[in-house]
Protein backbone atom coordinates (compact mmCIF):
# COMPACT_ATOMS: atom_id res chain seq x y z
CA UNK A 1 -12.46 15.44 4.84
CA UNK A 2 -9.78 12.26 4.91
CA UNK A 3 -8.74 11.32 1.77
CA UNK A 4 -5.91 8.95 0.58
CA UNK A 5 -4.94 9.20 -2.96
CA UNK A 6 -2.58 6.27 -4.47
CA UNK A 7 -0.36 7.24 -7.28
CA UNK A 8 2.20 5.25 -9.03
CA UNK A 9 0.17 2.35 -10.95
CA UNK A 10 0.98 0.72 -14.26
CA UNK A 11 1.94 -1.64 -16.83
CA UNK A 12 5.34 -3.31 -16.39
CA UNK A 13 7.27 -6.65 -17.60
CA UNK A 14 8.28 -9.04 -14.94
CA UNK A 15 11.37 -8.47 -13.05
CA UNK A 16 10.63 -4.93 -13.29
CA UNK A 17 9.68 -2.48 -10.45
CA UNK A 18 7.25 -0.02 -9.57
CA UNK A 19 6.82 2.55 -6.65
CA UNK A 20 3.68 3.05 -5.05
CA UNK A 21 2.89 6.10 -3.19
CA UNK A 22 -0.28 7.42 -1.00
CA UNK A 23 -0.61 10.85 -0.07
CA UNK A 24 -3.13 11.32 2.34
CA UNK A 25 -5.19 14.55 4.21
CA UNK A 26 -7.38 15.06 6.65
CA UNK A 27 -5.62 12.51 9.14
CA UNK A 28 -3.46 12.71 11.69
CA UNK A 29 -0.84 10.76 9.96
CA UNK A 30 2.01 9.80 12.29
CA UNK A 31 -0.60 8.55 14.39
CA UNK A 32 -2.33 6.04 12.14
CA UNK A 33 -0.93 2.82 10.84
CA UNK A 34 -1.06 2.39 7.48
CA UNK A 35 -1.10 -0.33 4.99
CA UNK A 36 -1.08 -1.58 1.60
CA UNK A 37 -3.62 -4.45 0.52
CA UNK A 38 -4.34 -5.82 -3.12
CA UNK A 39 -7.22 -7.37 -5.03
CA UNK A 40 -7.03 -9.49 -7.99
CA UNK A 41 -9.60 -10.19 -10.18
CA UNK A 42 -11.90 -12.95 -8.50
CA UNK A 43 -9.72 -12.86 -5.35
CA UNK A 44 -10.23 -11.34 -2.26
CA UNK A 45 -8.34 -8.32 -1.16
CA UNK A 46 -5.25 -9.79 0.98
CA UNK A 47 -2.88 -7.37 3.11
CA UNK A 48 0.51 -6.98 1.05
CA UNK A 49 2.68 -4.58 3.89
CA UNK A 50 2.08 -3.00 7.19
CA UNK A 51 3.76 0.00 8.94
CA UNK A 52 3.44 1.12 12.25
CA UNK A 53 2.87 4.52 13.66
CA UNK A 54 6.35 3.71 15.12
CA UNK A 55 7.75 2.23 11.82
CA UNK A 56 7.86 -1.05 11.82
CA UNK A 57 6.65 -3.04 9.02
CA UNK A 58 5.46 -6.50 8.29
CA UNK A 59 4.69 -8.33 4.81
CA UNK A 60 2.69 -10.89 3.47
CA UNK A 61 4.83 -14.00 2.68
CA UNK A 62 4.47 -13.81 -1.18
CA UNK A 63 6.06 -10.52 -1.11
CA UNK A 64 8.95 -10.80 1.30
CA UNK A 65 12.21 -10.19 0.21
CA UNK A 66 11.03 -8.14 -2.82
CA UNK A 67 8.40 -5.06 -1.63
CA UNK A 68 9.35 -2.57 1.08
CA UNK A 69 6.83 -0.80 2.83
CA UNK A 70 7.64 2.99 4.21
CA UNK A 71 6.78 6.40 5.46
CA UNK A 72 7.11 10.21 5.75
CA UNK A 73 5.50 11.49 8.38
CA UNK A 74 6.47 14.83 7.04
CA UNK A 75 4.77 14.75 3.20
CA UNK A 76 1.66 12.39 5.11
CA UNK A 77 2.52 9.93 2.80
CA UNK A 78 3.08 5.76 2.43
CA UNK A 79 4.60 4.43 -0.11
CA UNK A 80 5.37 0.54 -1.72
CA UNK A 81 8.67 0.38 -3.13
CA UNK A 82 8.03 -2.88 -5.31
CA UNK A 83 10.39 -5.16 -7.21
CA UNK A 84 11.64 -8.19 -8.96
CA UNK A 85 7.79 -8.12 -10.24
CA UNK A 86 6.27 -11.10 -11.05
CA UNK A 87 2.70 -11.83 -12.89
CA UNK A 88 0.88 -12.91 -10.22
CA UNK A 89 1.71 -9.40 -8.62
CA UNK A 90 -1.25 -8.10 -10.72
CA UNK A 91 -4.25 -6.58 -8.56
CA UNK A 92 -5.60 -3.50 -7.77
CA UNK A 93 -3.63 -1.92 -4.65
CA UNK A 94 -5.28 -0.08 -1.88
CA UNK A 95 -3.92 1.94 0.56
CA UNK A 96 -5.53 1.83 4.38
CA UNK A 97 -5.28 3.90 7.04
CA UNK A 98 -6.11 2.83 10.87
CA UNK A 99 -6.47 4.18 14.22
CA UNK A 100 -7.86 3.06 17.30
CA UNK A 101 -8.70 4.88 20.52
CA UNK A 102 -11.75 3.47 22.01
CA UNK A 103 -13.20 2.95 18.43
CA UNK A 104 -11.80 2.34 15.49
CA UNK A 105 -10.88 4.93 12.35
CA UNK A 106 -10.64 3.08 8.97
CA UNK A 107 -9.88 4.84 5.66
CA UNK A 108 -9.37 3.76 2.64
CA UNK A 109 -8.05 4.88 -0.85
CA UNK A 110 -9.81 4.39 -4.35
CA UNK A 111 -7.00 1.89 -5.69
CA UNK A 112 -4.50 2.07 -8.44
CA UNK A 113 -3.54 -0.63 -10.84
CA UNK A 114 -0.68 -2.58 -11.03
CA UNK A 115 -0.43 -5.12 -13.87
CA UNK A 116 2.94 -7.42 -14.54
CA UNK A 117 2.96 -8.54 -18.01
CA UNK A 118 5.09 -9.66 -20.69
């Protein structure tokens, strides 16, 4: 049974940082890459980071510069190092997991909340 469990949510003040981490089981994890996306209320979910299977990483725009995507093959687990948060950070973040071979495996966590707020 895959699972991917996010950790690390909260309530912070801008400027301030959070670390996000998903554990995951049941995958084959330095196989898969993996991601982190984000939904805010009445938005759709957007992609926030990328990683590889090979490590390297790629960020949305509104986070570059400020969030840093990375992984331990070793503990099966991603993690969102995220700073200098600002309001418009707030969303629900979702950690994904994808490989293809011929078809496509797509997992998914249940979320964990991140809201930036004075």
């Amino acid at each position: 049974q895959v699972q991917l469990v996010e950790s690390g949510g909260g309530l912070v003040q801008p400027g301030e940082s959070l670390r996000l981490s998903c554990a995951t089981s049941g995958i084959t994890f330095n196989r898969y890459n993996m991601a982190w996306y984000r939904q805010a209320p009445g938005k759709q979910r957007e992609l926030v980071a990328d990683i590889t299977s090979g490590g390297s990483a790629n960020y949305a725009d509104s986070v570059k510069g400020r969030f840093t995507i990375s992984r331990d093959n070793a503990k099966n687990t991603v993690y969102l190092q995220m700073n200098i948060l600002k309001p418009e950070d707030t969303a629900v973040y979702y950690c994904n997991a994808k490989f293809t071979l011929n078809t496509l495996w797509d997992y998914w966590g249940q979320g964990t909340q991140v809201t930036v707020s004075s």
